[in-house]
C-alpha atoms as a PDB file:
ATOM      1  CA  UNK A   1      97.674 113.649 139.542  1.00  0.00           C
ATOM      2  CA  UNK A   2      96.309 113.590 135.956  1.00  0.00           C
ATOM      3  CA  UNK A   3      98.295 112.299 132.924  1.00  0.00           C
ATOM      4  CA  UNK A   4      97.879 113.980 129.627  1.00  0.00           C
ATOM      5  CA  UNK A   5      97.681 111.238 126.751  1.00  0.00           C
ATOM      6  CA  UNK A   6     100.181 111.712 124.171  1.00  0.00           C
ATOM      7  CA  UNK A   7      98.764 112.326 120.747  1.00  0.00           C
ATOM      8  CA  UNK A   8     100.018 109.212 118.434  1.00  0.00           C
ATOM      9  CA  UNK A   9     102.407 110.451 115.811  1.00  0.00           C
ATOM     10  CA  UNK A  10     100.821 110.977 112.056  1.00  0.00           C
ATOM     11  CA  UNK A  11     102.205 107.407 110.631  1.00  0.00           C
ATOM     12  CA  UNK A  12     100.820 105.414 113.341  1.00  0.00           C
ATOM     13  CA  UNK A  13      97.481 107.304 112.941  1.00  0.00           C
ATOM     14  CA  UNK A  14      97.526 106.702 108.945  1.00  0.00           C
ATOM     15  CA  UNK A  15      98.821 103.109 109.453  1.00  0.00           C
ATOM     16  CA  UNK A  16      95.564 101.957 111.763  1.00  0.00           C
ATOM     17  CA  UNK A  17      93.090 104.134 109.359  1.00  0.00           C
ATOM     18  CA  UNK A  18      94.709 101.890 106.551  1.00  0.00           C
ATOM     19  CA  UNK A  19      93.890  98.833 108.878  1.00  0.00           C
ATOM     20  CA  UNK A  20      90.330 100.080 109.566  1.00  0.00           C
ATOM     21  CA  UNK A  21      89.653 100.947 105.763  1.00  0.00           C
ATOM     22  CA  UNK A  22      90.743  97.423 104.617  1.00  0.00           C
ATOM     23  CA  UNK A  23      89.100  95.308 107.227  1.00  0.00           C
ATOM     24  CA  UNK A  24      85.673  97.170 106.323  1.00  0.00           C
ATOM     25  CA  UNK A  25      86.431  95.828 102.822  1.00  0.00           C
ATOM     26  CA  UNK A  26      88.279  92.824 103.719  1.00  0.00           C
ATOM     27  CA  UNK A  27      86.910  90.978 100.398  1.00  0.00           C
ATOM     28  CA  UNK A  28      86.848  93.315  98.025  1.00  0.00           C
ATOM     29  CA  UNK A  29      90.463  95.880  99.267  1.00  0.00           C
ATOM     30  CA  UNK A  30      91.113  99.586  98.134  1.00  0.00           C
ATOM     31  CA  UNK A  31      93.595 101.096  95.843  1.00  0.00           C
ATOM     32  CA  UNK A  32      95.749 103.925  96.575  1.00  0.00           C
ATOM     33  CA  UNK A  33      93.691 106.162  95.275  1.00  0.00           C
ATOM     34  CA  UNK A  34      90.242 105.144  97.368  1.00  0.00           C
ATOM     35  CA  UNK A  35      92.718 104.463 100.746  1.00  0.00           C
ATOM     36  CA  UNK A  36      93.845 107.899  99.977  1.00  0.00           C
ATOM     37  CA  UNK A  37      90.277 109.634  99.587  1.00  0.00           C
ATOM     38  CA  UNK A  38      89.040 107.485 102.439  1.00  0.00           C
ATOM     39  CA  UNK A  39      91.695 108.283 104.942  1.00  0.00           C
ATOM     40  CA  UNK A  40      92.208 112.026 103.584  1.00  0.00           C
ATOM     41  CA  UNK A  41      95.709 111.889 102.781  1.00  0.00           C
ATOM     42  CA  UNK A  42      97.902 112.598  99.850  1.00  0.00           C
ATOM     43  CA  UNK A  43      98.681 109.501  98.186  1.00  0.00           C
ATOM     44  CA  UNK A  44     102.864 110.099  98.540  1.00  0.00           C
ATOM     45  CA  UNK A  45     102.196 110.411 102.053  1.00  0.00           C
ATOM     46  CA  UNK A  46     100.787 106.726 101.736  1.00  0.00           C
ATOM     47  CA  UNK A  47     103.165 105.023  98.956  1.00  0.00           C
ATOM     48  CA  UNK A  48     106.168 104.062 102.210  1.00  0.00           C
ATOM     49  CA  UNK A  49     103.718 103.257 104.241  1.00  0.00           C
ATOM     50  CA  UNK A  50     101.995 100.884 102.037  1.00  0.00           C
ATOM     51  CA  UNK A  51     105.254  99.335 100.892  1.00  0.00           C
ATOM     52  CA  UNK A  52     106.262  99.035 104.276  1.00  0.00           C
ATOM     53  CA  UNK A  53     103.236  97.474 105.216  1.00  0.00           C
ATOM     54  CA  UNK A  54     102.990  94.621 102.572  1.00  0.00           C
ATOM     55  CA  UNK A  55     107.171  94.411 102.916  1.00  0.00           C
ATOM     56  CA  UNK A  56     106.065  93.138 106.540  1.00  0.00           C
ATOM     57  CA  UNK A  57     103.097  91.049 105.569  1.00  0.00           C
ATOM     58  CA  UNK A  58     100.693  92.744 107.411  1.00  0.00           C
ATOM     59  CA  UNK A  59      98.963  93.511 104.085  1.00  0.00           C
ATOM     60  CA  UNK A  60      99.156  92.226 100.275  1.00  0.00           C
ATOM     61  CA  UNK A  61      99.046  94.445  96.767  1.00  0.00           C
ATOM     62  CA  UNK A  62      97.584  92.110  94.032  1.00  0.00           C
ATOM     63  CA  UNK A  63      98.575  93.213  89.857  1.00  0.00           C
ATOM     64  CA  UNK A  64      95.780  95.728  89.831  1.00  0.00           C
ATOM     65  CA  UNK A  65      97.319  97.613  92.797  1.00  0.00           C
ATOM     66  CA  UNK A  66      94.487  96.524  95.396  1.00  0.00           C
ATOM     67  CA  UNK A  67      95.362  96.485  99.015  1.00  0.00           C
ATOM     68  CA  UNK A  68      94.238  94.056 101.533  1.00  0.00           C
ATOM     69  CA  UNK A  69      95.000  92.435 104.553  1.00  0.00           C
ATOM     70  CA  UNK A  70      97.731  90.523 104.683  1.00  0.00           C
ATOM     71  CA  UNK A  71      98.243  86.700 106.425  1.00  0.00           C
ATOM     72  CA  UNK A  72     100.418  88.377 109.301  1.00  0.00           C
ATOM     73  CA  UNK A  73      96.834  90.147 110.226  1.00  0.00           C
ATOM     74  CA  UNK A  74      94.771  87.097 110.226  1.00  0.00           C
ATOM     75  CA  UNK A  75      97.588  85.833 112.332  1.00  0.00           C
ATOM     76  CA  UNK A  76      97.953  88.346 115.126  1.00  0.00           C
ATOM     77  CA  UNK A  77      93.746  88.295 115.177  1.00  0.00           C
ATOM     78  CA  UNK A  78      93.673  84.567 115.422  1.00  0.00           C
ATOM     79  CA  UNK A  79      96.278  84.977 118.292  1.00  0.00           C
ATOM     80  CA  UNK A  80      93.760  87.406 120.176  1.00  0.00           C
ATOM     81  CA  UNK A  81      91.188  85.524 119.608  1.00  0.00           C
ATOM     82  CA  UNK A  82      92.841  82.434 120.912  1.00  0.00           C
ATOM     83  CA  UNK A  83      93.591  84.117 124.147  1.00  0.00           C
END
């Protein structure tokens, strides 16, 4: 019998491109604007998830408004990697 995967709701989808995005510019991070262009998503489709994102510490917003990853990242990948 053959299971049909189910497709991953929208957030979760936008939340790991977010994750992608910022460890491909782990140093140097992406504002809303460039997450939003590199994703191809409208901005206020991004703001809660963002905010709910650095809320949780899985990513950071310094004074310019640059995203990266967050310590709770380096965490959980230190924790895979320790396995």
């Amino acid at each position: 019998m053959s299971v049909t995967p189910i497709p991953a709701p929208q957030s979760v989808e936008r939340i790991s491109a977010i994750l992608e995005r910022l460890s491909a510019d782990a140093e140097e991070g992406a504002s809303l604007a460039e997450l939003a262009r590199g994703i191809g998503a409208p901005k206020t489709s991004l703001m809660s998830l963002l905010a709910g994102m650095v809320a949780s510490g899985h990513i950071t917003k310094d004074g310019d408004g640059c995203y990266r990853l967050g310590s709770r990242m380096f965490s959980l990948s230190m924790r895979v990697v320790g396995s």
